[in-house]
N, C-alpha and C. Protein backbone atom coordinates (compact mmCIF):
# COMPACT_ATOMS: atom_id res chain seq x y z
N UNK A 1 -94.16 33.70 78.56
CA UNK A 1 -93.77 34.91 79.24
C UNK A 1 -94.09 36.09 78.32
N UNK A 2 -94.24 37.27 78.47
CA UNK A 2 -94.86 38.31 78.18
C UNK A 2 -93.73 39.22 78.37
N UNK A 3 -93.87 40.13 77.37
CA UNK A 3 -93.29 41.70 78.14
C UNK A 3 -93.57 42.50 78.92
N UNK A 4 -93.40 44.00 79.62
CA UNK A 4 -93.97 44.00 80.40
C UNK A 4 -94.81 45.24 79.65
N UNK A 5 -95.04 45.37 78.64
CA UNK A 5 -96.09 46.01 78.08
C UNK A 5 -97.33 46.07 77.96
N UNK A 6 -98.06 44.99 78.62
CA UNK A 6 -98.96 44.66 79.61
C UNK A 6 -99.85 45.95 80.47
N UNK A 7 -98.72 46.38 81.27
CA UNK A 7 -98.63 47.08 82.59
C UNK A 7 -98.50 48.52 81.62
N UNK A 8 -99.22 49.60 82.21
CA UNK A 8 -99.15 51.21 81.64
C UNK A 8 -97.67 51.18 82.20
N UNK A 9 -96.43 51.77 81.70
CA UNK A 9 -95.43 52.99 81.89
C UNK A 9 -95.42 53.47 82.99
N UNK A 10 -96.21 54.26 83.55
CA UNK A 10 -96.57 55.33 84.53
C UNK A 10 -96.28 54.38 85.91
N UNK A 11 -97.52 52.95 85.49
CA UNK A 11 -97.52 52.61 86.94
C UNK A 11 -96.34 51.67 87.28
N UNK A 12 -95.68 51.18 85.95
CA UNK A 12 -94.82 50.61 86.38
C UNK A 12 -93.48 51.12 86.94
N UNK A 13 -93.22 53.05 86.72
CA UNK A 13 -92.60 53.51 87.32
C UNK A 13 -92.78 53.53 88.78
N UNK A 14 -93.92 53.80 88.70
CA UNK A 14 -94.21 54.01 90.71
C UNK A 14 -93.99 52.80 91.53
N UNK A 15 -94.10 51.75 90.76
CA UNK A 15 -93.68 50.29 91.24
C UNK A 15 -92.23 49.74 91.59
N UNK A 16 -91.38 50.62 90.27
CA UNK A 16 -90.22 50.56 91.02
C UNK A 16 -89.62 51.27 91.47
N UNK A 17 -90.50 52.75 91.54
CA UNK A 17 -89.64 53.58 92.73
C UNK A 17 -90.07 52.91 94.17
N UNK A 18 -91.12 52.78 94.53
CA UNK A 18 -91.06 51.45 95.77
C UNK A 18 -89.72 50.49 96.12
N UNK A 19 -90.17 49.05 94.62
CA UNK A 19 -89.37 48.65 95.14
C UNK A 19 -87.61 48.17 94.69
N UNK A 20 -87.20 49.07 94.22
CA UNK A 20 -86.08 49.56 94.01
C UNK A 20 -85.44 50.07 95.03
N UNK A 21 -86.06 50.46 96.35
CA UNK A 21 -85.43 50.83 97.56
C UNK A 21 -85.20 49.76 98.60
N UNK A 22 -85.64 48.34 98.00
CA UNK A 22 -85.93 47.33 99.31
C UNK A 22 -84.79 46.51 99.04
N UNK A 23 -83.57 46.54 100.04
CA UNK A 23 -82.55 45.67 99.99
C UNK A 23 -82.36 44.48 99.38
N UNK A 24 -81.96 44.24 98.15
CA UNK A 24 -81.35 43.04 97.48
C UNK A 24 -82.23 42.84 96.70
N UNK A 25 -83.68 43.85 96.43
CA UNK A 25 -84.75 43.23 95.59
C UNK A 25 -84.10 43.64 93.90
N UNK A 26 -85.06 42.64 92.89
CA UNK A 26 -84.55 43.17 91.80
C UNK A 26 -85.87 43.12 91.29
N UNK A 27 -85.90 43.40 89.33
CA UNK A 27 -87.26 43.32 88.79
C UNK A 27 -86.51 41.88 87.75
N UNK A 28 -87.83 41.05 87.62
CA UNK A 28 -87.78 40.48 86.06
C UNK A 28 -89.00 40.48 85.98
N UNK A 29 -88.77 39.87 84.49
CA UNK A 29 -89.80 39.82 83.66
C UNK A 29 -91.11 38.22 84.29
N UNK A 30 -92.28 38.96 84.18
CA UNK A 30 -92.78 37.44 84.82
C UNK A 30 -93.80 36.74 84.09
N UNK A 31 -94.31 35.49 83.69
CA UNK A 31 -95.05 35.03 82.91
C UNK A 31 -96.14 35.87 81.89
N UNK A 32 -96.65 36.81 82.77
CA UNK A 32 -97.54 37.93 82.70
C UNK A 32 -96.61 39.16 83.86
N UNK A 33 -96.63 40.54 82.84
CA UNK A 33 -96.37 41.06 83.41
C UNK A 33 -95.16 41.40 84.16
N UNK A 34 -94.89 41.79 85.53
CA UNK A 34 -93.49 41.88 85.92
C UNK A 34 -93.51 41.29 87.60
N UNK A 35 -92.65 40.94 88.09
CA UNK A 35 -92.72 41.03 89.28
C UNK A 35 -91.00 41.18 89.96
N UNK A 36 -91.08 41.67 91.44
CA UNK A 36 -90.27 41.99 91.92
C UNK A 36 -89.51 40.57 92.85
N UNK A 37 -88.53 40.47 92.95
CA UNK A 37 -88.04 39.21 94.26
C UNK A 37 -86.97 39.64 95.18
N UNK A 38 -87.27 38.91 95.91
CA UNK A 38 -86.27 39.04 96.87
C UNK A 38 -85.23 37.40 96.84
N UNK A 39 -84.05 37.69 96.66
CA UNK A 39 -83.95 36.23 96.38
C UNK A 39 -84.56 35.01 95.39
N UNK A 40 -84.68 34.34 95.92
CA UNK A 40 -85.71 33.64 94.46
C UNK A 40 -87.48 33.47 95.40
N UNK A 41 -87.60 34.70 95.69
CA UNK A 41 -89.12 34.49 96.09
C UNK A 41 -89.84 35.77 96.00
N UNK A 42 -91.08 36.12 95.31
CA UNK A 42 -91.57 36.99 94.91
C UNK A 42 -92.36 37.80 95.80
N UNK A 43 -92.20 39.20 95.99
CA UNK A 43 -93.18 39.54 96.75
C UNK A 43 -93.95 40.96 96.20
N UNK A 44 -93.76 40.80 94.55
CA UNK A 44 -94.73 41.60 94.29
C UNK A 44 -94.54 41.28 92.56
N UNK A 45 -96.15 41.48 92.33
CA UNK A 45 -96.51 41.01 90.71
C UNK A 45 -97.13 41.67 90.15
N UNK A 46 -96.92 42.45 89.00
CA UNK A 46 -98.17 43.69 88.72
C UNK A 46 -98.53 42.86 87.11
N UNK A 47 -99.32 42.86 86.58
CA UNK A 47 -99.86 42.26 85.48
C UNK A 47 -101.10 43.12 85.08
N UNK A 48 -101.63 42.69 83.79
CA UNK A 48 -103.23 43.77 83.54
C UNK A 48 -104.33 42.31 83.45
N UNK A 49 -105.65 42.53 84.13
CA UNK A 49 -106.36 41.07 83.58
C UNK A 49 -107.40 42.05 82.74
N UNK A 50 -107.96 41.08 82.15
CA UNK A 50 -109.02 41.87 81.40
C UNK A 50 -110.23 40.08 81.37
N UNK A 51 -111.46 40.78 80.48
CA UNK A 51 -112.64 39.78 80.89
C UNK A 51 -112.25 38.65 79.78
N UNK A 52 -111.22 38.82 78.95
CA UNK A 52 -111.16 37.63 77.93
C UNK A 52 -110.17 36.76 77.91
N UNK A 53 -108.94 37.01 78.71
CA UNK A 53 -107.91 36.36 79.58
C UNK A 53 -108.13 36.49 81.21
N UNK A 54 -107.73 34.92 81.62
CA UNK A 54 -107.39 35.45 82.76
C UNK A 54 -108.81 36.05 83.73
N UNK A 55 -109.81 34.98 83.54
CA UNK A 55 -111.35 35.24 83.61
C UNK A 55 -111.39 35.53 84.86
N UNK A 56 -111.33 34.74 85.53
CA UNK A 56 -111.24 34.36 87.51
C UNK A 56 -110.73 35.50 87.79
N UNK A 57 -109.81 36.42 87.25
CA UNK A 57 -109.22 37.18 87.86
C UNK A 57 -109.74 38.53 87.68
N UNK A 58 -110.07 38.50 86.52
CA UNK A 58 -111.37 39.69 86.18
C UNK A 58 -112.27 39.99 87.05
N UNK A 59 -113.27 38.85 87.00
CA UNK A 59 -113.91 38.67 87.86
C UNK A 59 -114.15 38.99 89.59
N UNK A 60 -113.22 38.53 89.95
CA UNK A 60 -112.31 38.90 91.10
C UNK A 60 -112.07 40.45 91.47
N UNK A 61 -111.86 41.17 90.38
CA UNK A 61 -111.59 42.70 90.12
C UNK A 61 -112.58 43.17 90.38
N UNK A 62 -113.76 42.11 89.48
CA UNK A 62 -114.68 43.19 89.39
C UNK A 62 -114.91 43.90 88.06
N UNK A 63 -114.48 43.54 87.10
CA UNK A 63 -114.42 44.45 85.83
C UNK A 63 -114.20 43.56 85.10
N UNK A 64 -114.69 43.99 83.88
CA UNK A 64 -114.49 43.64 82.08
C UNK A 64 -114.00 44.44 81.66
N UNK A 65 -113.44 45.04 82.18
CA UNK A 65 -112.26 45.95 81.20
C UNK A 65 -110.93 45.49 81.59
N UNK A 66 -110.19 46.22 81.00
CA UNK A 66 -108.90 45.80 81.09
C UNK A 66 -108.37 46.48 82.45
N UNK A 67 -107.72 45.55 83.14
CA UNK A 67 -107.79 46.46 84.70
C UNK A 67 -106.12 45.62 84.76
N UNK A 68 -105.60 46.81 85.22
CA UNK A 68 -103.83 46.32 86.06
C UNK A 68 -104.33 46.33 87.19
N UNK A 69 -103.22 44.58 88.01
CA UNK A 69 -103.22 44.44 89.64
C UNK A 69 -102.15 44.45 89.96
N UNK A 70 -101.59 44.57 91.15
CA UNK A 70 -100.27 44.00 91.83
C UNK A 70 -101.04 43.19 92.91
N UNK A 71 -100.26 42.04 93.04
CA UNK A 71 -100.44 40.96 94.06
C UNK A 71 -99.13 40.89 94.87
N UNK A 72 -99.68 40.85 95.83
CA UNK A 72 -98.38 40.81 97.40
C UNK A 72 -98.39 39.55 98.40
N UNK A 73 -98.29 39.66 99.15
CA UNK A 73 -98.60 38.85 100.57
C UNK A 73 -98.42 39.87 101.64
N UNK A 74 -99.44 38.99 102.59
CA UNK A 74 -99.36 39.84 103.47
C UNK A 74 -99.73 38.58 104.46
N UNK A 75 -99.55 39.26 105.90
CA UNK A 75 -100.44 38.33 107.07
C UNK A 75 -101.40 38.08 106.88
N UNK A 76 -102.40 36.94 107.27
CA UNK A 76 -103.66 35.98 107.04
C UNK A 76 -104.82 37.03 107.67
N UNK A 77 -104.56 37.64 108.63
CA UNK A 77 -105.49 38.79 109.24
C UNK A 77 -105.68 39.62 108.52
N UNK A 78 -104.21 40.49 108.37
CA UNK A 78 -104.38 41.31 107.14
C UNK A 78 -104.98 40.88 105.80
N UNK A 79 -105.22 40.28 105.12
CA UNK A 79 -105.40 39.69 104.30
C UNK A 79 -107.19 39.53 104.29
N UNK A 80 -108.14 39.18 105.35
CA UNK A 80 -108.71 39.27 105.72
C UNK A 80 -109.45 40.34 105.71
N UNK A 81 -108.69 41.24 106.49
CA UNK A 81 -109.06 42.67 106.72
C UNK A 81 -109.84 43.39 105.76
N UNK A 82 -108.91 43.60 104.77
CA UNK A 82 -108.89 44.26 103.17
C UNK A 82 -109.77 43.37 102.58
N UNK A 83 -109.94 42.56 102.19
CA UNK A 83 -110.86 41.51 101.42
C UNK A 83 -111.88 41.67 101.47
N UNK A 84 -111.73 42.25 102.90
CA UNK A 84 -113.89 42.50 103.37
C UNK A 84 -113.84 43.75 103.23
N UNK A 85 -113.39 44.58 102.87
CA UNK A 85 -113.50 45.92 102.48
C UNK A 85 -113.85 46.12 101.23
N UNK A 86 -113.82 45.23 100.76
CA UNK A 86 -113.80 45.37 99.10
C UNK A 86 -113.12 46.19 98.36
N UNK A 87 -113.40 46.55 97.08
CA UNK A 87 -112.57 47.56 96.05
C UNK A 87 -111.83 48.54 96.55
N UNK A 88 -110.20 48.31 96.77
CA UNK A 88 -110.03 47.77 95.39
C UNK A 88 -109.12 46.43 95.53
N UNK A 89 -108.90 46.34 97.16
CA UNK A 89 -108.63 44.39 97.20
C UNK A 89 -109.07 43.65 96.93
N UNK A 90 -108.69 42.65 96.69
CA UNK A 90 -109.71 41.10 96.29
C UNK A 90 -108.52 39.67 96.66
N UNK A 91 -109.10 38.91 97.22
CA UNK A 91 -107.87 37.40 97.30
C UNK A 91 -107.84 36.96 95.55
N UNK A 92 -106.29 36.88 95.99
CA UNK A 92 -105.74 36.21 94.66
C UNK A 92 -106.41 34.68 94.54
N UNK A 93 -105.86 34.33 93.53
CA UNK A 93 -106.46 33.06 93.57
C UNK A 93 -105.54 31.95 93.89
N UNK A 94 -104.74 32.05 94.67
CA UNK A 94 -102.98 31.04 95.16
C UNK A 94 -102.73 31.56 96.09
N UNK A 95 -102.54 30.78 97.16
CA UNK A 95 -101.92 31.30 98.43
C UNK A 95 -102.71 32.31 99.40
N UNK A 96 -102.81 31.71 100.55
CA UNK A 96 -103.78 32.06 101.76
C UNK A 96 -103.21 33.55 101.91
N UNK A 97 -102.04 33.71 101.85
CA UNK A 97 -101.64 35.07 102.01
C UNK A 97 -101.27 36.30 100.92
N UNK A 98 -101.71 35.40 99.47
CA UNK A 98 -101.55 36.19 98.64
C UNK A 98 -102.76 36.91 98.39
N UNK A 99 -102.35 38.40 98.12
CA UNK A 99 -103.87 39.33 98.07
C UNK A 99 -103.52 40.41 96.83
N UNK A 100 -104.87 40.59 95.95
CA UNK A 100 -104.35 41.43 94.96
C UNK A 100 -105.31 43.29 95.39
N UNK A 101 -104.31 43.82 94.28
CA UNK A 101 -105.21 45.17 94.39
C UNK A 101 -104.65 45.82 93.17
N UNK A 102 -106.18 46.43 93.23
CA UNK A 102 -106.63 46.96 91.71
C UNK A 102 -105.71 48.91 91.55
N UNK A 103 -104.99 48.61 90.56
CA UNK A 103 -104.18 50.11 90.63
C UNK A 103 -105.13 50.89 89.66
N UNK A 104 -106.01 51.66 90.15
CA UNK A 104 -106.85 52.41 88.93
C UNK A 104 -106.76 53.79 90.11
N UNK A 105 -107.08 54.74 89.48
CA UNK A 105 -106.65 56.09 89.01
C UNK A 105 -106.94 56.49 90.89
N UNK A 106 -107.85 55.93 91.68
CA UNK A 106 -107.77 56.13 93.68
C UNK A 106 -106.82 55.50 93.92
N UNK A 107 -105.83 54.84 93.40
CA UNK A 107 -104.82 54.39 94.28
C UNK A 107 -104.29 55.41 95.07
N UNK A 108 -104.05 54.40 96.54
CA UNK A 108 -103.23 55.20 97.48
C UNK A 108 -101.67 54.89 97.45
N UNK A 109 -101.17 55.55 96.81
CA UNK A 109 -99.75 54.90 96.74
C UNK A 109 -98.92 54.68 97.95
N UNK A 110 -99.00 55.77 98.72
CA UNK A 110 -98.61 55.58 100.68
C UNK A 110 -98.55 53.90 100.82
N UNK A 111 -99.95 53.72 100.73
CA UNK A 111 -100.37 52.43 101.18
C UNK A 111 -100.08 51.69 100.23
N UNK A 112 -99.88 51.43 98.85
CA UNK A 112 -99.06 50.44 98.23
C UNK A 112 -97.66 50.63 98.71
N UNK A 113 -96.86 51.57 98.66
CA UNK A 113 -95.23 51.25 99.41
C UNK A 113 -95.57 50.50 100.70
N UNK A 114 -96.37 50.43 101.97
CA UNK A 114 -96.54 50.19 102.97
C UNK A 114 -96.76 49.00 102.68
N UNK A 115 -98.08 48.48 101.89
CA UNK A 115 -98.33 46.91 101.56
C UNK A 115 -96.91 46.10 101.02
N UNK A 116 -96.22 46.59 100.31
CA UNK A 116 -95.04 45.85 98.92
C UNK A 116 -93.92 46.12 100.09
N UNK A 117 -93.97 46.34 100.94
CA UNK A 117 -92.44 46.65 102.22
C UNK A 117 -93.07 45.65 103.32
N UNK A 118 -94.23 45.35 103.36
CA UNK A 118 -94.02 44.04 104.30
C UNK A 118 -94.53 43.14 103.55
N UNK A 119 -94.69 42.98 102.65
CA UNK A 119 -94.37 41.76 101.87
C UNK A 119 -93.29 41.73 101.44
N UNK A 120 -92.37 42.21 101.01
CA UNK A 120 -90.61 41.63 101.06
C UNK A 120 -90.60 41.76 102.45
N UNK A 121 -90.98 41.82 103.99
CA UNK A 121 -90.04 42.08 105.13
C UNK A 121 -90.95 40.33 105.26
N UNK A 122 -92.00 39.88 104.66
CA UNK A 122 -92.10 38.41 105.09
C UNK A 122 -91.47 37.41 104.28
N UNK A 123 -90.74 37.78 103.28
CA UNK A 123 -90.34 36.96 102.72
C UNK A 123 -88.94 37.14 102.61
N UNK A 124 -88.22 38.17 103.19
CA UNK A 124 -86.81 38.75 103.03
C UNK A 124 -86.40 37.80 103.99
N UNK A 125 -84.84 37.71 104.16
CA UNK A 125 -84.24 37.12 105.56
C UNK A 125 -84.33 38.18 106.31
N UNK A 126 -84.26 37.92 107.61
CA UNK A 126 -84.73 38.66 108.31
C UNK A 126 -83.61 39.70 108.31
N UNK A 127 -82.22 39.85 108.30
CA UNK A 127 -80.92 40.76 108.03
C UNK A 127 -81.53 42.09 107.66
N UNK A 128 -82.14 41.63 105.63
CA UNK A 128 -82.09 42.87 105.27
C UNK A 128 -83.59 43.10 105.57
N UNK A 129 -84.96 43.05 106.06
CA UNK A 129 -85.49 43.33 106.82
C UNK A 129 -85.31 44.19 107.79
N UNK A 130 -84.47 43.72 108.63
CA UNK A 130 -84.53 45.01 109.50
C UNK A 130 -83.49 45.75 109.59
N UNK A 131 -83.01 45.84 108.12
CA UNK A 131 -82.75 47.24 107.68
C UNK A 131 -83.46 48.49 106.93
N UNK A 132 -84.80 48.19 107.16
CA UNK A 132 -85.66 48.85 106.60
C UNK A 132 -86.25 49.38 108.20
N UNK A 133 -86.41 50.86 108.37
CA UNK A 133 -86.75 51.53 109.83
C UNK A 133 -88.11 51.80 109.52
N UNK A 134 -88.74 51.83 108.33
CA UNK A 134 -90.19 52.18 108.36
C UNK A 134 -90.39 52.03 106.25
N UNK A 135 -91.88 52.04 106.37
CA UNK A 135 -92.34 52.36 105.12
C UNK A 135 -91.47 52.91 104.08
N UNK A 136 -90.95 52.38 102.68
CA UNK A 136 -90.77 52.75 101.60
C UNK A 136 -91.42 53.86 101.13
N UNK A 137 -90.90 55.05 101.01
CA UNK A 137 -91.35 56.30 100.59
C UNK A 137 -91.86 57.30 101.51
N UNK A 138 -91.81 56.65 103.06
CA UNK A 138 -91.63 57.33 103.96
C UNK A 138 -90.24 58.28 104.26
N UNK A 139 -90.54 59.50 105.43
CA UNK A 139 -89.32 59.74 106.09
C UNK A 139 -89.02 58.67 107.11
């Protein structure tokens, strides 16, 4: 396990102003990096890969540099969708519905609260789910 010093400061603030608003979620510390849960099931992982750890995933990015991702889940369509769009999604390498994306300096943050709020609403019970009326960081 790692600290989460990994991950820049900055983005790991914006990560938990997200998800710090999603009912019952918390942060720990995760093998690499950090990730968020709901219960004992994760629905968001931010880590940095670079080309000398963690190769496949570099790769995957797209880069030899040192690049931070967050990985989510999402629906198999969705998932789909984005993948063929390329940069700055890419499929993780675990799980049909797990999908990563690259946080470099175009992130749309809108659309990361939007992605990281239905990935806890698929893995939340459904209760605190739909206590959420729309998008994290929305009105």
């Amino acid at each position: 396990m790692t600290a989460p010093g990994d991950v820049p400061p900055e983005l790991l603030d914006r990560l938990r102003a997200i998800c710090r608003e999603l009912p019952e979620s918390y942060e720990e510390p995760a093998w690499v990096g950090v990730r968020w849960r709901i219960r004992k099931r994760t629905f968001a992982h931010v880590f940095t890969v670079d080309a000398g750890h963690r190769m496949a995933r570099a790769r995957a990015a797209g880069t030899d540099e040192p690049t931070c991702v967050v990985t989510f889940r999402a629906p198999l369509d969705e998932v789909h969708a984005l993948v063929a769009g390329g940069h700055p999604f890419f499929k993780a390498d675990w799980g049909a519905d797990v999908l990563s994306l690259v946080l470099d300096e175009g992130v749309d943050w809108a659309e990361v609260g939007e992605l990281l709020t239905e990935s806890y609403c698929l893995l939340a019970p459904k209760k605190l789910a739909a206590q959420l009326t729309g998008p994290v960081g929305r009105p």
